[in-house]
Protein backbone atom coordinates (compact mmCIF):
# COMPACT_ATOMS: atom_id res chain seq x y z
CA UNK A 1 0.00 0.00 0.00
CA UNK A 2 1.62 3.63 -0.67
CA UNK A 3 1.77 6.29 1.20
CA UNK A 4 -1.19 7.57 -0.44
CA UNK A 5 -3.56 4.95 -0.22
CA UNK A 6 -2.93 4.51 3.72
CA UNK A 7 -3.21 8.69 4.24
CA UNK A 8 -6.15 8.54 1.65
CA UNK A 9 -6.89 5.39 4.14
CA UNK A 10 -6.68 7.49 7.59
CA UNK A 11 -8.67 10.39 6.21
CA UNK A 12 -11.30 8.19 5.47
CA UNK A 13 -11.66 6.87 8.70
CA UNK A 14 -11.04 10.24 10.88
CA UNK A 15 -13.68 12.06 8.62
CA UNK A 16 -15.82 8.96 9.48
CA UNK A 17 -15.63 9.36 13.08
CA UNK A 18 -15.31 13.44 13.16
CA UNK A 19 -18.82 13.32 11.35
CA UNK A 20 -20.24 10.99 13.77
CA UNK A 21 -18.74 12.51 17.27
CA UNK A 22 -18.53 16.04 16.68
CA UNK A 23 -20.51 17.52 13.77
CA UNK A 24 -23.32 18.47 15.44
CA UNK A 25 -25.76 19.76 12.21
CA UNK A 26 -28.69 18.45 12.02
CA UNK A 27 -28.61 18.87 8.31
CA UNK A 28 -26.67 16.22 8.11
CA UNK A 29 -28.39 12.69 7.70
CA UNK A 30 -26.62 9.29 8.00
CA UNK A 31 -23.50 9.15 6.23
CA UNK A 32 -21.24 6.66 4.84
CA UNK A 33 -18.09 7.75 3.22
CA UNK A 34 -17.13 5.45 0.41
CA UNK A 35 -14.25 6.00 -1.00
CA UNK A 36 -11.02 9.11 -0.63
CA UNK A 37 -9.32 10.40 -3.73
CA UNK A 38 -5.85 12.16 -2.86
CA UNK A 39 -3.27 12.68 -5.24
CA UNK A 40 0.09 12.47 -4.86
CA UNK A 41 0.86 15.89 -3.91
CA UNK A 42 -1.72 15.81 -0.99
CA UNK A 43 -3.14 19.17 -1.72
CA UNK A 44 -6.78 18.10 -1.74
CA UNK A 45 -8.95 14.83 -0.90
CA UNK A 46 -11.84 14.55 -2.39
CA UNK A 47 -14.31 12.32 0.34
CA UNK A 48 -17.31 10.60 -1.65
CA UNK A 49 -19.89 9.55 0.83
CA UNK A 50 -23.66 8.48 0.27
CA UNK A 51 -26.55 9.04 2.57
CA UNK A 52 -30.14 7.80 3.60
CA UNK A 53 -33.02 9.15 2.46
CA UNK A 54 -34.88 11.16 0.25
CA UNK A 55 -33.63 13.91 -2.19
CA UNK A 56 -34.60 16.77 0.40
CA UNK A 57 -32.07 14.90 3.07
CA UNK A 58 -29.54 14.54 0.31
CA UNK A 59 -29.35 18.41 -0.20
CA UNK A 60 -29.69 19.29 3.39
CA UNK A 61 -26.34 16.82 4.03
CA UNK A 62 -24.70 18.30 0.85
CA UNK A 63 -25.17 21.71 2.74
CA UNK A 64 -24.57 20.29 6.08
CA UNK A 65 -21.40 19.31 5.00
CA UNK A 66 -19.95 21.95 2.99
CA UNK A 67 -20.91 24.05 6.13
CA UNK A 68 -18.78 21.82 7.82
CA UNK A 69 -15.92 21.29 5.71
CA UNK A 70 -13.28 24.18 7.77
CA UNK A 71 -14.43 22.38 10.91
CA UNK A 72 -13.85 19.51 10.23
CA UNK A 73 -10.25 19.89 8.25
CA UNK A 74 -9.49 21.76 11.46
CA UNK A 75 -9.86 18.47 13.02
CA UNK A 76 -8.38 16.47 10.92
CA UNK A 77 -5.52 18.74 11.34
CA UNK A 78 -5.18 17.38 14.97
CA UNK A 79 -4.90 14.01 14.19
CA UNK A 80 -3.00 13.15 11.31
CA UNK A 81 0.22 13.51 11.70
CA UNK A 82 1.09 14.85 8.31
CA UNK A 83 3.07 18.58 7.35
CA UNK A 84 -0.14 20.07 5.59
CA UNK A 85 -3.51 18.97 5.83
CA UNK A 86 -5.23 18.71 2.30
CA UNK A 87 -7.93 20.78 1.49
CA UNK A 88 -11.64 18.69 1.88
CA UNK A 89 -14.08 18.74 -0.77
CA UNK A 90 -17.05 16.15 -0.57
CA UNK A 91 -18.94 14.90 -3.16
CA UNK A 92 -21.39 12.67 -3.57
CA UNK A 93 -21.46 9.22 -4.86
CA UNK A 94 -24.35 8.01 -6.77
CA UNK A 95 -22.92 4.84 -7.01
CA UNK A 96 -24.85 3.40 -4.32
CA UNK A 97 -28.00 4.80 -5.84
CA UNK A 98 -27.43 3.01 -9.47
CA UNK A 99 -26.39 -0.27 -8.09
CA UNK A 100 -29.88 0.21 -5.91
CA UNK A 101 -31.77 0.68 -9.42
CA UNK A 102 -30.07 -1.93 -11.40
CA UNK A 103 -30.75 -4.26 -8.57
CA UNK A 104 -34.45 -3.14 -8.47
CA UNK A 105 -35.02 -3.63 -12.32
CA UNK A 106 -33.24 -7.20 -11.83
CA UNK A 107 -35.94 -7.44 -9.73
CA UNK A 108 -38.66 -6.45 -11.79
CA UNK A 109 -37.89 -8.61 -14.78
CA UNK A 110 -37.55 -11.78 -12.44
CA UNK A 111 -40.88 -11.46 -10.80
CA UNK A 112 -42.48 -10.72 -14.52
CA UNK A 113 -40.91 -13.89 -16.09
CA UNK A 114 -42.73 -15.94 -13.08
């Protein structure tokens, strides 16, 4: 694993738990990060996460979290033990979302060929 994937790695999972223990918007819904992109230089990370619920939570967490994005960089500045701290941008992963609707027509055109 290279240094990038294990930092990528450790952002990942001290977003997770900054999110969970010390956001405190209640725009934000239930998120699950999915994935960290970080280049090589480590001057940004982009952190794809989904969420549950409708499209009104969706866009309140979108907000949520952009609200939240200084806050929580400042805290991942206190616990990774790296020179700079990349800039945080979150985006949204529809992944989830289209393996949910390929699944559900799957679905469908099983229970119509019974």
């Amino acid at each position: 694993m290279s240094r990038t994937e294990r930092i990528a790695e450790l952002i990942k999972k001290e977003v997770s738990m900054i999110i969970r223990e010390r956001v405190s918007d209640p725009r934000i819904g239930f998120v699950s990060l999915t994935d960290v992109d970080v280049p090589p230089d480590l001057k940004t990370a982009k952190i794809f996460f989904s969420v549950l619920g409708d499209e009104t939570v969706k866009k309140n967490t979108i907000k949520g979290l952009k609200s939240a994005t200084p806050f929580i960089r400042g805290e991942l500045a206190h616990k990774l033990e790296i020179r700079f701290v990349p800039k945080i941008f979150f985006v949204y992963d529809k992944s989830l979302e289209r393996g949910s609707n390929v699944l559900s027509i799957m679905n469908k055109i099983e229970s119509e060929k019974n």
